[in-house]
Protein backbone atom coordinates (compact mmCIF):
# COMPACT_ATOMS: atom_id res chain seq x y z
CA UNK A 1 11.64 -0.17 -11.15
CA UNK A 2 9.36 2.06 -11.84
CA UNK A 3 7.05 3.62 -9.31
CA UNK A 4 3.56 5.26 -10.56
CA UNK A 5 2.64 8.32 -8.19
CA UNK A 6 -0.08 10.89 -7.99
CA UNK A 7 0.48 14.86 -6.41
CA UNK A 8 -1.73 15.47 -3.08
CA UNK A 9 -4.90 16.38 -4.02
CA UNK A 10 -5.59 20.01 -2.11
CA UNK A 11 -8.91 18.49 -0.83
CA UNK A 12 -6.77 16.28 1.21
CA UNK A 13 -8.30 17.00 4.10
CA UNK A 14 -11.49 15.99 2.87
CA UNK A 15 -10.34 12.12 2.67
CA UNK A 16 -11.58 9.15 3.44
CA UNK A 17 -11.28 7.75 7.28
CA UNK A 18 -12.04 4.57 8.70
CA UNK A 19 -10.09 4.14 11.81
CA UNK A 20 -7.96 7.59 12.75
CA UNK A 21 -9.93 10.97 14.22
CA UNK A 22 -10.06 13.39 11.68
CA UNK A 23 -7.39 15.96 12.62
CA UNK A 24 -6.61 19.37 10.66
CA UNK A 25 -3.78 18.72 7.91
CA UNK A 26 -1.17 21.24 6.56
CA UNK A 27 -1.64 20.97 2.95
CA UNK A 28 1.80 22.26 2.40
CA UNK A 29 3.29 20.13 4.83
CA UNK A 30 1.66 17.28 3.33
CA UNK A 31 2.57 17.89 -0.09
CA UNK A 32 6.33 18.59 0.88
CA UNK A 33 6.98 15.05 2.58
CA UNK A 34 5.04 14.07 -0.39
CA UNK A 35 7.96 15.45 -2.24
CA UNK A 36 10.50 14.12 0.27
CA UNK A 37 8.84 10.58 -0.55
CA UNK A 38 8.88 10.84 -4.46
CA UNK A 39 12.55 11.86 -3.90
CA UNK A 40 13.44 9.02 -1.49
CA UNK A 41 12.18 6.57 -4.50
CA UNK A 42 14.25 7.61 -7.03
CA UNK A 43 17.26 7.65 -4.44
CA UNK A 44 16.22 4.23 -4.45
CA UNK A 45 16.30 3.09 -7.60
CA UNK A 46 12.63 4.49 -8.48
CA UNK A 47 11.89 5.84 -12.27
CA UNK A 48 9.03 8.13 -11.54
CA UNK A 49 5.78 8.31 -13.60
CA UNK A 50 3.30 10.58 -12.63
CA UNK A 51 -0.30 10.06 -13.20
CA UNK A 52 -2.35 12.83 -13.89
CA UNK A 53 -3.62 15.05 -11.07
CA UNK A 54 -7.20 14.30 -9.71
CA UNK A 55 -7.88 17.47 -7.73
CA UNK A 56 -11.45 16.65 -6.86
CA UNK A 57 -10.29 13.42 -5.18
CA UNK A 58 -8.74 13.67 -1.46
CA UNK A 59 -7.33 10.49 -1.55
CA UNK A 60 -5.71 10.25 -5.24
CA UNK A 61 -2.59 10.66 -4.00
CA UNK A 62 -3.08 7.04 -2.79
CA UNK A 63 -2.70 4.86 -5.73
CA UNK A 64 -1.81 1.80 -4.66
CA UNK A 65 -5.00 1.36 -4.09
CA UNK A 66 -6.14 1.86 -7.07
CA UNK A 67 -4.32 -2.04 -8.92
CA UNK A 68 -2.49 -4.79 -8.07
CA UNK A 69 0.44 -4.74 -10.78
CA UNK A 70 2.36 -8.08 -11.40
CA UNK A 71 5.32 -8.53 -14.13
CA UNK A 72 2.46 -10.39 -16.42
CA UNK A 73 -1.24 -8.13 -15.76
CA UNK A 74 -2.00 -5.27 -14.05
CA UNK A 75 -5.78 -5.68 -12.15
CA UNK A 76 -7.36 -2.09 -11.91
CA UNK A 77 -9.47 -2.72 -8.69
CA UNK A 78 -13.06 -1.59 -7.28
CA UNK A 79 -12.23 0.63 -4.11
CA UNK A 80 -14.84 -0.44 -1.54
CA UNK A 81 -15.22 3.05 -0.55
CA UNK A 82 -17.22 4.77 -3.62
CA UNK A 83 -16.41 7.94 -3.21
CA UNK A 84 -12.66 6.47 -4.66
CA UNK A 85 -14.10 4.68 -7.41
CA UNK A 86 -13.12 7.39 -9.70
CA UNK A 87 -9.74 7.20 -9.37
CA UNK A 88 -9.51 4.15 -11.06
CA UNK A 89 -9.80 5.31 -14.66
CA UNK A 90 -6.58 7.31 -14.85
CA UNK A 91 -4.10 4.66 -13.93
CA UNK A 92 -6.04 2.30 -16.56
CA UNK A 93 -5.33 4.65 -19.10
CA UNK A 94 -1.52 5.04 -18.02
CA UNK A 95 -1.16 1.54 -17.66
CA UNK A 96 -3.09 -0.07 -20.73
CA UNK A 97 0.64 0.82 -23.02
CA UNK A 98 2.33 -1.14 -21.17
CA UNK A 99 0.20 -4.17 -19.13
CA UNK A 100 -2.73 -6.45 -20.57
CA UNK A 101 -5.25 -5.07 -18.26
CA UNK A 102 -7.92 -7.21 -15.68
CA UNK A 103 -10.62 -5.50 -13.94
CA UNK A 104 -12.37 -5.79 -10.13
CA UNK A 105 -16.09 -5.73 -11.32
CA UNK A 106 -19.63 -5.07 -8.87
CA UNK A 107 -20.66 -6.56 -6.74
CA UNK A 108 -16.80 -7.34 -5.91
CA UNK A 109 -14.67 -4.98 -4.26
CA UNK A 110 -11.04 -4.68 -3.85
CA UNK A 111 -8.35 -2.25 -2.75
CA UNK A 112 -4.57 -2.76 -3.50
CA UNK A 113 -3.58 -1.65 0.19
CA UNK A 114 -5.19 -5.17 0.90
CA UNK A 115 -2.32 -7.09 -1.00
CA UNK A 116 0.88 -8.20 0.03
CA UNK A 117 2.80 -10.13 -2.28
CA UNK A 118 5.48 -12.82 -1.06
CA UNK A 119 6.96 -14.81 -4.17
CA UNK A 120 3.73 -16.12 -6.02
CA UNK A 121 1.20 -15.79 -3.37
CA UNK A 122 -0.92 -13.08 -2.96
CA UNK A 123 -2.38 -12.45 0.49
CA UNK A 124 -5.31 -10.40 0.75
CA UNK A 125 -6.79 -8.62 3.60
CA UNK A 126 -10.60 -9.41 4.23
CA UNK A 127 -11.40 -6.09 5.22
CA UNK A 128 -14.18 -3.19 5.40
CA UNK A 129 -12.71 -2.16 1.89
CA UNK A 130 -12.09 -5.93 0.07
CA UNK A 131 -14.76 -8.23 0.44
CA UNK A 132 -15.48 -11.91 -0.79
CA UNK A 133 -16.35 -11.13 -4.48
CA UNK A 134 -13.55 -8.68 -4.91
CA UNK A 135 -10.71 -11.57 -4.21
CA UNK A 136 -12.71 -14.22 -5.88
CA UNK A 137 -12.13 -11.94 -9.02
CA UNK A 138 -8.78 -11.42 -8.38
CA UNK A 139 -8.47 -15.25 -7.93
CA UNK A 140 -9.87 -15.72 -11.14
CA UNK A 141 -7.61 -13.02 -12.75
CA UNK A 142 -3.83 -14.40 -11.94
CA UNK A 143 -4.70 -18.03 -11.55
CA UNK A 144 -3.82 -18.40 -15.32
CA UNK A 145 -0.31 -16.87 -14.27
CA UNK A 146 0.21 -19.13 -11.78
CA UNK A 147 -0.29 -17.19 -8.38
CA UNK A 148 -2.62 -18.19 -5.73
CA UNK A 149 -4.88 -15.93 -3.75
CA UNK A 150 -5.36 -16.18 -0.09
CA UNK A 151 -7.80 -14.23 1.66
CA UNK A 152 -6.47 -13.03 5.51
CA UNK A 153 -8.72 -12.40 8.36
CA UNK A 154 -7.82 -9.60 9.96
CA UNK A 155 -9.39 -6.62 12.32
CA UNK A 156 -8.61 -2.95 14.18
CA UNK A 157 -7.04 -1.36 10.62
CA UNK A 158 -7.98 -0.27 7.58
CA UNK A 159 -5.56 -2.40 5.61
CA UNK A 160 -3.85 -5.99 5.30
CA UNK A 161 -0.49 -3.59 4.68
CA UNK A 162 -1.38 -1.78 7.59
CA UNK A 163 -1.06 -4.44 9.83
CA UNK A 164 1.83 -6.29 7.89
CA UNK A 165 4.43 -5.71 4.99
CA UNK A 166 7.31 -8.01 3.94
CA UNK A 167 10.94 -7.13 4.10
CA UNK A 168 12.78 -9.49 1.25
CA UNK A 169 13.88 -12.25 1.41
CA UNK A 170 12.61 -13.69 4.87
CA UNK A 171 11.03 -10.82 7.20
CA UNK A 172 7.59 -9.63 8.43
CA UNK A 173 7.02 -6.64 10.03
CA UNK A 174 3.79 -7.41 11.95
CA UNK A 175 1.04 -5.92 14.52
CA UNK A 176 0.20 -9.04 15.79
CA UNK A 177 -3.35 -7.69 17.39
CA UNK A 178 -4.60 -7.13 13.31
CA UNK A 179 -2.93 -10.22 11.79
CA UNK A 180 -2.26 -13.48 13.09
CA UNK A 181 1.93 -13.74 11.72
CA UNK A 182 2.22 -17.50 11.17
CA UNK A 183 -0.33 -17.49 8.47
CA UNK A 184 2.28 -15.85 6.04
CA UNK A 185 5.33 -18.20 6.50
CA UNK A 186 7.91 -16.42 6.92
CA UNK A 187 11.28 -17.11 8.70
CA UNK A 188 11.35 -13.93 10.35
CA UNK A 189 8.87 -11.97 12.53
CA UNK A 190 9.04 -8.63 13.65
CA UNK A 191 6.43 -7.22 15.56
CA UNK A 192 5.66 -3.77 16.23
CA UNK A 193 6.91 -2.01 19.37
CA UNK A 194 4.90 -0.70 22.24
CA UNK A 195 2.94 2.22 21.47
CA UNK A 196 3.32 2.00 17.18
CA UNK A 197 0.66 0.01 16.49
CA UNK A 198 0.72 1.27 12.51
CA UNK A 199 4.30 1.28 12.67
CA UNK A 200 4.39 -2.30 10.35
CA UNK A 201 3.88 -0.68 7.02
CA UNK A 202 7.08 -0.21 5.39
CA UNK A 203 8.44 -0.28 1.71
CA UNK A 204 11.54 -2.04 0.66
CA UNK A 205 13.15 -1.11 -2.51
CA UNK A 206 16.86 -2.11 -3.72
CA UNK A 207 17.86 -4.20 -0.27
CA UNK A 208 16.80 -0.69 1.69
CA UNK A 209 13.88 0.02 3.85
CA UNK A 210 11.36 2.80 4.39
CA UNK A 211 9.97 3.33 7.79
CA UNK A 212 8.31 6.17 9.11
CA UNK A 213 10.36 8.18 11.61
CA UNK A 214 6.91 8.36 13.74
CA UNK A 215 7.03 5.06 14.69
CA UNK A 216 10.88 5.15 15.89
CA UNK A 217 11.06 1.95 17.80
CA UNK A 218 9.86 0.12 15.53
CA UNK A 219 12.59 0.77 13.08
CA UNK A 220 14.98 0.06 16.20
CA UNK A 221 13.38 -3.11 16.21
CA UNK A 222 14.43 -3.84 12.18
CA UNK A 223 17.67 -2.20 12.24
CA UNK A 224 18.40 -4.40 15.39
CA UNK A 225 16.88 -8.17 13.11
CA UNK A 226 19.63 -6.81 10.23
CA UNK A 227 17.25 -4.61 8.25
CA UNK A 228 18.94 -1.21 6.63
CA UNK A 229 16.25 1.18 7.49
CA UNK A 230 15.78 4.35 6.52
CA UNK A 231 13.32 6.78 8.23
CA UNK A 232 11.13 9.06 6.26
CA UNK A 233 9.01 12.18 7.75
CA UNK A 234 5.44 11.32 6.88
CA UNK A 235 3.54 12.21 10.07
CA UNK A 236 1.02 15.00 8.37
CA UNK A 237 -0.16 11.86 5.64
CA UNK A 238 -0.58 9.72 8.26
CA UNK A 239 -3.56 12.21 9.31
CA UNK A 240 -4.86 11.06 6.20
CA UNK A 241 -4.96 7.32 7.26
CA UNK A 242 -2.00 6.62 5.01
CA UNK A 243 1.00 5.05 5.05
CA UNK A 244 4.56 4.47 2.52
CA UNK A 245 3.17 1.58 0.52
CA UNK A 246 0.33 3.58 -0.33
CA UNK A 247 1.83 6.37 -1.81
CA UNK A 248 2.69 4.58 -5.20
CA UNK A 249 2.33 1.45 -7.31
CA UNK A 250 5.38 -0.18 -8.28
CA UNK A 251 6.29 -1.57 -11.30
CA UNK A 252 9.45 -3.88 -12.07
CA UNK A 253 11.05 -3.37 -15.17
């Protein structure tokens, strides 16, 4: 696996926020769970490739917003917030060696954060950053791979993987109040405990998965369903309205 990352920008205070109060942030403290979580990847399994810095962007550091990579195309997407738009062109350019490239055009919009992917379908998040056009396009893109596209209403969060993420091969780690859970399928639901409401983004790589060690219970609640969990410190990016899925884009290999 490899797993496409970006450094913290040092205008990371200066990010984007949609549904957190801005809060100061400890650059360094940022940057050295950053480090933690690059680390924690390769524990896993993770190949690192680094994309090149983007200073001038706050919320580089975020690129899994930036495509939706699949084993067949990689979609470079239209972040609905403009001031992001410019991230875009850098992981194009990294990924163009080694993925056919698609691309989210205007008027559509589309943010990976907004796509969770269980076996061929592709759920995606109707949210303030995705809208209509922006999955129509991606429709258009992978239906001659054979996934479908569904959109998924949801509400309170910035993010479809903010209010869900799937744990392989049956679980869904859920905040029932953003995302209705029985529109995914699954055979397992966990919701979030009392008090975590972002606690449902997690990232699952080689049968092992990430939670963040602010949202405690909530990894109670997995470890407790059969999950191995294993808690990363990531408290001074989630002033930054982020989470561990969107810290890197992952690529199988």
């Amino acid at each position: 696996m490899l797993a496409w990352v970006r450094e913290v920008s040092p205008q990371l205070s200066r990010c984007e926020l949609s549904h957190v109060q801005r809060t100061p942030i400890d650059a360094a403290r940022a940057r050295a769970q950053h480090r933690q979580y690059t680390a924690a990847l390769q524990q896993l399994g993770c190949r690192l490739q680094w994309l090149a810095p983007l200073p001038q962007h706050p919320d580089g550091v975020f690129v899994e917003d930036t495509a939706v990579l699949l084993p067949e195309v990689a979609v470079i997407t239209r972040p609905g917030a403009p001031a992001r738009r410019g991230e875009t062109a850098g992981v194009a350019a990294a990924l163009a060696p080694q993925l056919p490239l698609r691309h989210i055009n205007a008027p559509g919009s589309l943010e990976g954060g907004d796509v969770l992917q269980i076996g061929r379908t592709l759920y995606v998040g109707a949210s303030a950053r995705t809208n209509t056009a922006g999955i129509a396009q991606l429709t258009e893109a992978l239906e001659p791979f054979g996934y479908r596209v569904q959109s998924v209403a949801l509400q309170g969060c910035l993010h479809l993987k903010s209010a869900c993420t799937f744990i392989p091969p049956h679980t869904l780690v859920v905040n029932p109040a953003w995302v209705e859970p029985a529109l995914f399928g699954t055979a397992s639901v966990v919701p979030v405990a009392a008090g975590e409401p972002y606690g449902a983004n997690t990232l699952t790589l080689g049968g092992t998965t990430l939670v963040s060690a602010a949202y405690p219970d909530t990894g109670r609640r997995l470890a407790a369903a059969g999950v191995a969990v294993r808690a990363l410190e990531v408290d001074e990016l989630h002033k930054a309205e982020a989470a561990l899925t969107c810290m890197s884009l992952l690529q199988a290999v």
